[in-house]
N, C-alpha and C. Protein backbone atom coordinates (compact mmCIF):
# COMPACT_ATOMS: atom_id res chain seq x y z
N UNK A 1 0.85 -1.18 0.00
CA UNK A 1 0.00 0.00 0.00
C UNK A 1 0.89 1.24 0.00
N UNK A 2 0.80 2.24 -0.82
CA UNK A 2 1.47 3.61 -0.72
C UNK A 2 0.95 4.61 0.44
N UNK A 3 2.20 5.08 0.43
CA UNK A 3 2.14 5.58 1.95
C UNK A 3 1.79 7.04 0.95
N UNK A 4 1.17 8.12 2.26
CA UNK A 4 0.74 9.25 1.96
C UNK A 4 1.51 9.82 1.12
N UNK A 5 2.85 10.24 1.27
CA UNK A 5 3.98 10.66 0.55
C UNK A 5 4.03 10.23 -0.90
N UNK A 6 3.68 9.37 -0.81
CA UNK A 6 3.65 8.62 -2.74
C UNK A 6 2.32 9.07 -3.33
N UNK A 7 1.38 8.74 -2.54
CA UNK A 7 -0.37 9.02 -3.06
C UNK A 7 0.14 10.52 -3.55
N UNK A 8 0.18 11.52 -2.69
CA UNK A 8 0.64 13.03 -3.09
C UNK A 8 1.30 13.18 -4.28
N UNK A 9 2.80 12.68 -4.17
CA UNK A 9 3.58 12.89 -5.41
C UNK A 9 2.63 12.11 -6.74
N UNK A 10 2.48 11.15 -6.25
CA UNK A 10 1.70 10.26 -7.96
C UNK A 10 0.60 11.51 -8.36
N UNK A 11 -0.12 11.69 -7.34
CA UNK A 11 -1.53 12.92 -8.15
C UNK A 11 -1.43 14.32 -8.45
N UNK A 12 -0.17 14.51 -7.82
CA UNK A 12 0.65 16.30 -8.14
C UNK A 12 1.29 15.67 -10.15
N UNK A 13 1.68 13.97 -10.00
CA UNK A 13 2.16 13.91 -11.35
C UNK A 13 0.99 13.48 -12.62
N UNK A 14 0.61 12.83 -11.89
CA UNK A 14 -0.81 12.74 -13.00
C UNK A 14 -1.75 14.04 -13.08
N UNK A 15 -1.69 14.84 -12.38
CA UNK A 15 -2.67 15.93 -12.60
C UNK A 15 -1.37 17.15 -13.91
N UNK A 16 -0.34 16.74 -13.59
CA UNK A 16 0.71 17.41 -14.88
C UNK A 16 0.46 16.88 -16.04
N UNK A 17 0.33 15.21 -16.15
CA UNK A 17 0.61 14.54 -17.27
C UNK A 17 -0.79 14.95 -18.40
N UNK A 18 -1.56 15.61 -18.60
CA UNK A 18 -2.19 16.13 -19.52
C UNK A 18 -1.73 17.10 -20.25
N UNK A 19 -1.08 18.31 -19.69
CA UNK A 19 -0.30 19.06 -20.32
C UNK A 19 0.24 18.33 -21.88
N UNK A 20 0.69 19.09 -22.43
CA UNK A 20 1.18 19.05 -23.76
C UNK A 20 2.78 18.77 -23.83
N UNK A 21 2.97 19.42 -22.49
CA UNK A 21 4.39 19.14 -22.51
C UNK A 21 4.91 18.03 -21.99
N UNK A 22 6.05 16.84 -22.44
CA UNK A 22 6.53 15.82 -21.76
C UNK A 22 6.33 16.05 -20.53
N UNK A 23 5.94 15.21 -19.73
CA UNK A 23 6.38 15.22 -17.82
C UNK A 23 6.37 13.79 -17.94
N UNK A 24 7.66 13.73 -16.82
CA UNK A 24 8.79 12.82 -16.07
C UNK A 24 8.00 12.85 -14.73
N UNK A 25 9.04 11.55 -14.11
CA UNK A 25 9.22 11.83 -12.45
C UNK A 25 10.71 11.43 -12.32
N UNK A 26 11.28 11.93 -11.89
CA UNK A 26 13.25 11.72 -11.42
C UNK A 26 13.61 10.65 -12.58
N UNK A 27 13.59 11.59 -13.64
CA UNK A 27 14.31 11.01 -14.68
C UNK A 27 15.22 12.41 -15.03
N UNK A 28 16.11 11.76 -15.99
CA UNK A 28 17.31 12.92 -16.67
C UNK A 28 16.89 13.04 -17.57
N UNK A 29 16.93 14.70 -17.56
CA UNK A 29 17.48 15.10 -18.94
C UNK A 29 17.66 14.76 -19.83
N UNK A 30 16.96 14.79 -21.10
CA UNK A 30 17.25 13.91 -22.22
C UNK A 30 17.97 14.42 -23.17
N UNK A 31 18.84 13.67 -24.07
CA UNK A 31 19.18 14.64 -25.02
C UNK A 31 18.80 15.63 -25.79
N UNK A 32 17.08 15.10 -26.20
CA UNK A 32 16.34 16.10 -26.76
C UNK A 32 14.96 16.42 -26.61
N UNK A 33 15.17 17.60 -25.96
CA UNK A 33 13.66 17.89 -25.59
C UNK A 33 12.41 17.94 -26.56
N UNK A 34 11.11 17.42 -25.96
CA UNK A 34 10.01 17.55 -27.27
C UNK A 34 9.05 19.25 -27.59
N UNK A 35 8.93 19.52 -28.93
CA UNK A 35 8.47 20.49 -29.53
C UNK A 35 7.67 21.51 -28.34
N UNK A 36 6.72 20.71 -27.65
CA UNK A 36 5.75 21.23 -26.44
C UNK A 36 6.75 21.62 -25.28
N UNK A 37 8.07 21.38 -24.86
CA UNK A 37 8.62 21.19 -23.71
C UNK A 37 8.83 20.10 -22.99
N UNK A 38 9.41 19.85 -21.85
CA UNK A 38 9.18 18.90 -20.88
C UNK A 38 9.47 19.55 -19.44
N UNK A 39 8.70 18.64 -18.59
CA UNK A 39 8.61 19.07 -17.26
C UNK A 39 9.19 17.80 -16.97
N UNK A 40 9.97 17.87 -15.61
CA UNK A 40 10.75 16.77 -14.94
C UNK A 40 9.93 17.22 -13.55
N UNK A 41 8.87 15.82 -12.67
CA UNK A 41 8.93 15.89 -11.15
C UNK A 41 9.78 15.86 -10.64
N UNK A 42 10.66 16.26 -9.48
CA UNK A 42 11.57 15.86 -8.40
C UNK A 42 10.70 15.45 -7.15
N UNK A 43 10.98 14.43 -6.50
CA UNK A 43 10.62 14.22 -5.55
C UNK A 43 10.46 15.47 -4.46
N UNK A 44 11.87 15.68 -4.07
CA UNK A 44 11.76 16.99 -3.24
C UNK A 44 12.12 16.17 -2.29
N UNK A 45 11.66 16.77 -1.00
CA UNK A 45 12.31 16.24 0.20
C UNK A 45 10.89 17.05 1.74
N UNK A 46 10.24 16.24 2.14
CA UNK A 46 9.16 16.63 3.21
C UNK A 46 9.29 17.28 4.59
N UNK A 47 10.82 17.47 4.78
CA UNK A 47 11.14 18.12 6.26
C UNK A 47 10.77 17.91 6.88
N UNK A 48 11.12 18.74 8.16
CA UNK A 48 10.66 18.18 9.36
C UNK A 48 9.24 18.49 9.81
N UNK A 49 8.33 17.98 10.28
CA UNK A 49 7.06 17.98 10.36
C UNK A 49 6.87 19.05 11.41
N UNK A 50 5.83 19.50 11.78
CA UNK A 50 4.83 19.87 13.08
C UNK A 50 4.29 19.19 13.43
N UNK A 51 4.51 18.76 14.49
CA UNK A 51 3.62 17.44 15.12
C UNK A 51 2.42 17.91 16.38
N UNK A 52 1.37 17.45 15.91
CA UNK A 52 0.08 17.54 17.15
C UNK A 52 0.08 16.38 17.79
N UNK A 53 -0.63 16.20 19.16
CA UNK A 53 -1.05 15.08 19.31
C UNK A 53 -2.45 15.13 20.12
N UNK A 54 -2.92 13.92 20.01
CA UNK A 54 -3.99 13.64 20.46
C UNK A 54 -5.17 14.20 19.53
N UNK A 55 -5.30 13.55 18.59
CA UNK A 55 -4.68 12.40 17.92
C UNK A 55 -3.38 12.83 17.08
N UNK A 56 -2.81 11.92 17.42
CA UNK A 56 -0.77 12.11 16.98
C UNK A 56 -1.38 12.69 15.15
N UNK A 57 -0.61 13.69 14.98
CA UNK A 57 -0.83 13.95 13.71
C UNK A 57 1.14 14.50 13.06
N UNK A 58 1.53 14.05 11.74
CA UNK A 58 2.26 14.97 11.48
C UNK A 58 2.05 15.92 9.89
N UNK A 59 2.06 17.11 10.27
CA UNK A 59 1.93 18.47 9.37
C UNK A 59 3.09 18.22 7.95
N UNK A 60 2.89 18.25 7.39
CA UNK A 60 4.13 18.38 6.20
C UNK A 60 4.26 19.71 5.79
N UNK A 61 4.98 20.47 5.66
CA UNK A 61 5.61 21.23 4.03
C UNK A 61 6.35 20.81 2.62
N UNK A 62 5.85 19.39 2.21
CA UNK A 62 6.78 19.08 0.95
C UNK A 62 7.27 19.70 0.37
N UNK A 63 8.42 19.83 -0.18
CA UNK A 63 9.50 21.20 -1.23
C UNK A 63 9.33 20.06 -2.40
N UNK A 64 8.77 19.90 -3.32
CA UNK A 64 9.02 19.68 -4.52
C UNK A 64 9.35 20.42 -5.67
N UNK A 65 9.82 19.97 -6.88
CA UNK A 65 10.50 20.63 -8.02
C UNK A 65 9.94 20.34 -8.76
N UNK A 66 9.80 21.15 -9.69
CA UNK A 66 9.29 20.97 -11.42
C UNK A 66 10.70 21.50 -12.01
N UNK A 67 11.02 20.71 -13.12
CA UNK A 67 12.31 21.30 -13.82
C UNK A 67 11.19 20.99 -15.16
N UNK A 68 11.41 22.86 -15.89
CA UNK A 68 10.57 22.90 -16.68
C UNK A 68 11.78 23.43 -17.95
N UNK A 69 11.75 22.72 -19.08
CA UNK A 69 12.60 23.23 -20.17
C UNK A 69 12.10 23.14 -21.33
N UNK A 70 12.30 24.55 -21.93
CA UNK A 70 11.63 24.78 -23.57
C UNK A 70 12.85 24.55 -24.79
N UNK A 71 12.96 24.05 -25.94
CA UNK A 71 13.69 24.29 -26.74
C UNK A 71 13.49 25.13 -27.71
N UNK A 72 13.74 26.07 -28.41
CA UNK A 72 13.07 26.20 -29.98
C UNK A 72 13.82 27.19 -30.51
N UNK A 73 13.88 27.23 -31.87
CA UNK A 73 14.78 28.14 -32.45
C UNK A 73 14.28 29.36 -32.66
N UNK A 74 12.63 29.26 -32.60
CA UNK A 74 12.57 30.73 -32.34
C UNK A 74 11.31 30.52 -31.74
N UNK A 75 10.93 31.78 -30.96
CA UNK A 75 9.76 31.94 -29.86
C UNK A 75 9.72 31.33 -28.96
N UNK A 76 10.64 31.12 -28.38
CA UNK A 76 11.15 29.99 -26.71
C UNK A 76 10.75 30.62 -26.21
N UNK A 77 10.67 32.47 -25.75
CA UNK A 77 10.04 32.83 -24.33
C UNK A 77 8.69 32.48 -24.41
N UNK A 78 7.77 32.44 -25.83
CA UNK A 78 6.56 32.55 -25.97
C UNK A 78 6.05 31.18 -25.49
N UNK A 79 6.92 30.38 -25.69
CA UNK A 79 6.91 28.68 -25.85
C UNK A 79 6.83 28.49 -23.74
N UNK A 80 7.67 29.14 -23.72
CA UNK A 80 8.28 28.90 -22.03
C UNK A 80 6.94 29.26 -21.95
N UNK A 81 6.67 30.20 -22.14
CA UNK A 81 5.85 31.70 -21.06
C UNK A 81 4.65 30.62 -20.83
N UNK A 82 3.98 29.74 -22.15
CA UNK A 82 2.41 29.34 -22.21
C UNK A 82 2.69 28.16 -21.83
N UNK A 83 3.91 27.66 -21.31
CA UNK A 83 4.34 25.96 -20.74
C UNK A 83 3.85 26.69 -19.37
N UNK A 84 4.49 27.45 -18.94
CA UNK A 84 4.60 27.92 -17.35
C UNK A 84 2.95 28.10 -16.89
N UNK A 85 2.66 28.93 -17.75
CA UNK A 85 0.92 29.29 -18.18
C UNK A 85 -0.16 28.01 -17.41
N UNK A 86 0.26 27.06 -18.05
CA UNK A 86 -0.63 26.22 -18.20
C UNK A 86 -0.34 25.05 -16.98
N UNK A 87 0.63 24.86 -16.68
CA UNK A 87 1.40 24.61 -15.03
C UNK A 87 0.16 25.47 -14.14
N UNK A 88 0.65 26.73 -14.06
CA UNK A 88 -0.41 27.25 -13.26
C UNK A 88 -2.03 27.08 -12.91
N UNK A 89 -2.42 27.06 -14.39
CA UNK A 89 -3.65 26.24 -14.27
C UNK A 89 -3.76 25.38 -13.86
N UNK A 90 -2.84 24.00 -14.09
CA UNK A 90 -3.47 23.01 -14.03
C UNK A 90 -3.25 22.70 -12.62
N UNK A 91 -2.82 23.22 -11.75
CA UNK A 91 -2.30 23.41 -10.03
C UNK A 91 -2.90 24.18 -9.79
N UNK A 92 -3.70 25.47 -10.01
CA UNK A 92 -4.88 26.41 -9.69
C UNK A 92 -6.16 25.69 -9.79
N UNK A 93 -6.59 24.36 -10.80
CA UNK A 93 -7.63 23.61 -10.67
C UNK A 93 -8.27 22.69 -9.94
N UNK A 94 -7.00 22.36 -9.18
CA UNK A 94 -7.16 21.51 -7.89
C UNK A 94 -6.33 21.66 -6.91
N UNK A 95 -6.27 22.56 -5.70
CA UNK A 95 -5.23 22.80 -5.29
C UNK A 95 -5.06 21.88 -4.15
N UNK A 96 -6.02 20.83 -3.73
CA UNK A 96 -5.99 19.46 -3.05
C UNK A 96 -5.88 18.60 -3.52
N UNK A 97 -5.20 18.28 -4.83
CA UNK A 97 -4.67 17.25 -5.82
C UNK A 97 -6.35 15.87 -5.03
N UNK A 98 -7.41 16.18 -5.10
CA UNK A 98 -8.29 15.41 -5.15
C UNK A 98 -8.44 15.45 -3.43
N UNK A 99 -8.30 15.62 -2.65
CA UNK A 99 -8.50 15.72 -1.20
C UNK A 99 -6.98 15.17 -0.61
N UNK A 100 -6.22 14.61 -1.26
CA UNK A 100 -5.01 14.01 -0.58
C UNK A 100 -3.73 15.14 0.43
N UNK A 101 -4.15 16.33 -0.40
CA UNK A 101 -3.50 17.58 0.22
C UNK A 101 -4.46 18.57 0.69
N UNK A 102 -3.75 19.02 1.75
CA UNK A 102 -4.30 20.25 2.14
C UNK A 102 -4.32 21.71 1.57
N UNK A 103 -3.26 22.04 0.65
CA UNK A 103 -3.12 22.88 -0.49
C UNK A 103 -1.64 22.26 -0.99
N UNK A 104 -1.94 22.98 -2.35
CA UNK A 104 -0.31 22.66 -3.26
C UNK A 104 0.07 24.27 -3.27
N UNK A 105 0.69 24.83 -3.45
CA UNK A 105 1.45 26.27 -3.16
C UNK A 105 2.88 26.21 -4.31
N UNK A 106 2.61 26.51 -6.21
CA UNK A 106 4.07 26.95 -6.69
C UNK A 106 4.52 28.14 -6.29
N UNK A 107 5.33 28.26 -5.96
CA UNK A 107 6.53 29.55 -6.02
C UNK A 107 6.92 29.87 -7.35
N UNK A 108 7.00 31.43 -7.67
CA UNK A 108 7.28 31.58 -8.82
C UNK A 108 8.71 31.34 -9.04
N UNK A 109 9.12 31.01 -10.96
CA UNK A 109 10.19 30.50 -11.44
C UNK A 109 11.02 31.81 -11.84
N UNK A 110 12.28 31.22 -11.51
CA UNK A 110 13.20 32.16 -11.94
C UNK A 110 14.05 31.25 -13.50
N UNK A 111 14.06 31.95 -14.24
CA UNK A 111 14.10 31.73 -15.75
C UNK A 111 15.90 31.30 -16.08
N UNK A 112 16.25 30.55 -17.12
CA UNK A 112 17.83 30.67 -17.34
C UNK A 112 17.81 30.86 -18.81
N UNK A 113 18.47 31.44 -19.72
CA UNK A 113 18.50 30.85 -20.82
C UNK A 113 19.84 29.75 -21.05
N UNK A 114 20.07 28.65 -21.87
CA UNK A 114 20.84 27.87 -21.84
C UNK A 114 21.75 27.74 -23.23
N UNK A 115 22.69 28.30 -23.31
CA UNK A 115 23.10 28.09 -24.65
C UNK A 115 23.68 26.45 -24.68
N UNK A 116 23.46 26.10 -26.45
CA UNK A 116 23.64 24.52 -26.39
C UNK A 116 24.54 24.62 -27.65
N UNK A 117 25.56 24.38 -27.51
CA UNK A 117 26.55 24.61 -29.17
C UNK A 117 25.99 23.56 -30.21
N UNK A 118 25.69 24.28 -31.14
CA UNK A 118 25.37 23.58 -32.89
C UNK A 118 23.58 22.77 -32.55
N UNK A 119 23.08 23.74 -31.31
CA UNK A 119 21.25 23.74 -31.59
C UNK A 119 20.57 24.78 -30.99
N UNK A 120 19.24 24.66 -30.69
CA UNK A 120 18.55 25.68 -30.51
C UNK A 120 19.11 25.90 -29.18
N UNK A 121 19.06 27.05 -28.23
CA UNK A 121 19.18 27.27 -27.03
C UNK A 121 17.91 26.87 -25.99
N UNK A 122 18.36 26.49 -24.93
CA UNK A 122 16.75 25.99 -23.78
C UNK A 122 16.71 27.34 -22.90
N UNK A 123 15.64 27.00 -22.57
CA UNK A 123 15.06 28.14 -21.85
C UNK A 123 14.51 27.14 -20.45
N UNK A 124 14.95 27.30 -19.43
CA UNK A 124 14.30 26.55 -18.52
C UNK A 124 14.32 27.10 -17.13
N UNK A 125 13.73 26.59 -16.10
CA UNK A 125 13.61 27.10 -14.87
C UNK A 125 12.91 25.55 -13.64
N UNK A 126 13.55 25.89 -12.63
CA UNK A 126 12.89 25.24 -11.04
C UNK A 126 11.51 25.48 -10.92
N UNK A 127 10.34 25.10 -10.92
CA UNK A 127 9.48 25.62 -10.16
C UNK A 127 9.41 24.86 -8.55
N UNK A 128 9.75 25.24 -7.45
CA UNK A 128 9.06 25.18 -6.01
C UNK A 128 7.70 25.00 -6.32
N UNK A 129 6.95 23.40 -6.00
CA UNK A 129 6.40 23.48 -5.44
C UNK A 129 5.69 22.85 -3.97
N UNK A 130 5.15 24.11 -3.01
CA UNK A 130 5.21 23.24 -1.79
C UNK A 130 3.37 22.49 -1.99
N UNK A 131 3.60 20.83 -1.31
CA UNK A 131 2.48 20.38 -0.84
C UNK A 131 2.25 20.31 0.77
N UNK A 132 0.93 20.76 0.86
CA UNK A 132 0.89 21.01 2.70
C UNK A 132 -0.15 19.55 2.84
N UNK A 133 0.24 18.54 3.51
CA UNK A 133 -0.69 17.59 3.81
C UNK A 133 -0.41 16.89 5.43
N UNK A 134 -1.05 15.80 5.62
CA UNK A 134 -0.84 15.49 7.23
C UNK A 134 -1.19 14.42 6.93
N UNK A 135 -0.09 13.20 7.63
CA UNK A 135 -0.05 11.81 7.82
C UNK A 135 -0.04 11.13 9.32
N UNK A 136 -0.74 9.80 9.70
CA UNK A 136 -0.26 9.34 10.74
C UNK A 136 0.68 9.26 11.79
N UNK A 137 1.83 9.26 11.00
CA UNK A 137 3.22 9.13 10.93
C UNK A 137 3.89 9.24 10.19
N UNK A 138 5.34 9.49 10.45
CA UNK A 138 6.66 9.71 9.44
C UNK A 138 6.61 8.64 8.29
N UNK A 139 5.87 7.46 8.69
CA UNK A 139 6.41 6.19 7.58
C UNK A 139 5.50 6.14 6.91
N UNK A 140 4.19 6.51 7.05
CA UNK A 140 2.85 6.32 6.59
C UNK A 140 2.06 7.34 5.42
């Protein structure tokens, strides 16, 4: 049975995977990105909790990542801008990824451009995003 921590990440990634653009989960970088973009999940890492008790509860702040990268030889910001666009939506449409979270929260992206010798240049960025949810326990 998946523990809370997985249920979260799987429905933060299936609620991406409609997008147009490739999305991953902790995979690399590929040699070549597709026409739409690609988004890479990172796991992230859940910190240290707030703990209640009675009944024992622990609080999360998940830090997860979106690694979001555009290619194109021409109109990459336009390309980026409506990848990023549509991220937002689709995390503004459910911001309890189905009741499993208590809210999802992106942080806005700070942009790179990437020069790539003998192709188009990428355009990519981190998105932060935090999931706030509450489990039994640390393992659960």
């Amino acid at each position: 049975m998946p523990t809370s921590r997985e249920n979260v990440l799987a429905a933060l990634h299936a609620r991406l995977l409609p997008l147009a653009a490739l999305t991953l989960r902790d995979e690399v970088l590929p040699e070549r990105i597709p026409a739409a973009g690609q988004i890479i999940l990172r796991d992230g890492q859940p910190g240290e909790p707030e703990v209640t008790l009675s009944p024992l509860r622990y609080h999360y702040q998940h830090r997860t990542e979106l690694e979001v990268v555009v290619q194109a030889p021409n109109g990459r910001a336009s390309a980026f801008d409506t990848l990023i666009a549509a991220i937002g939506t689709a995390l503004e449409a459910d911001r309890t990824l189905g009741g499993l979270c208590d809210w999802i929260e992106p942080e806005a992206p700070a942009s790179v451009d990437l020069p790539i010798e003998g192709a188009a240049a990428l355009k990519a960025a981190v998105i932060t995003v935090v999931l706030h949810y509450t489990t039994t326990g640390p393992l659960a």
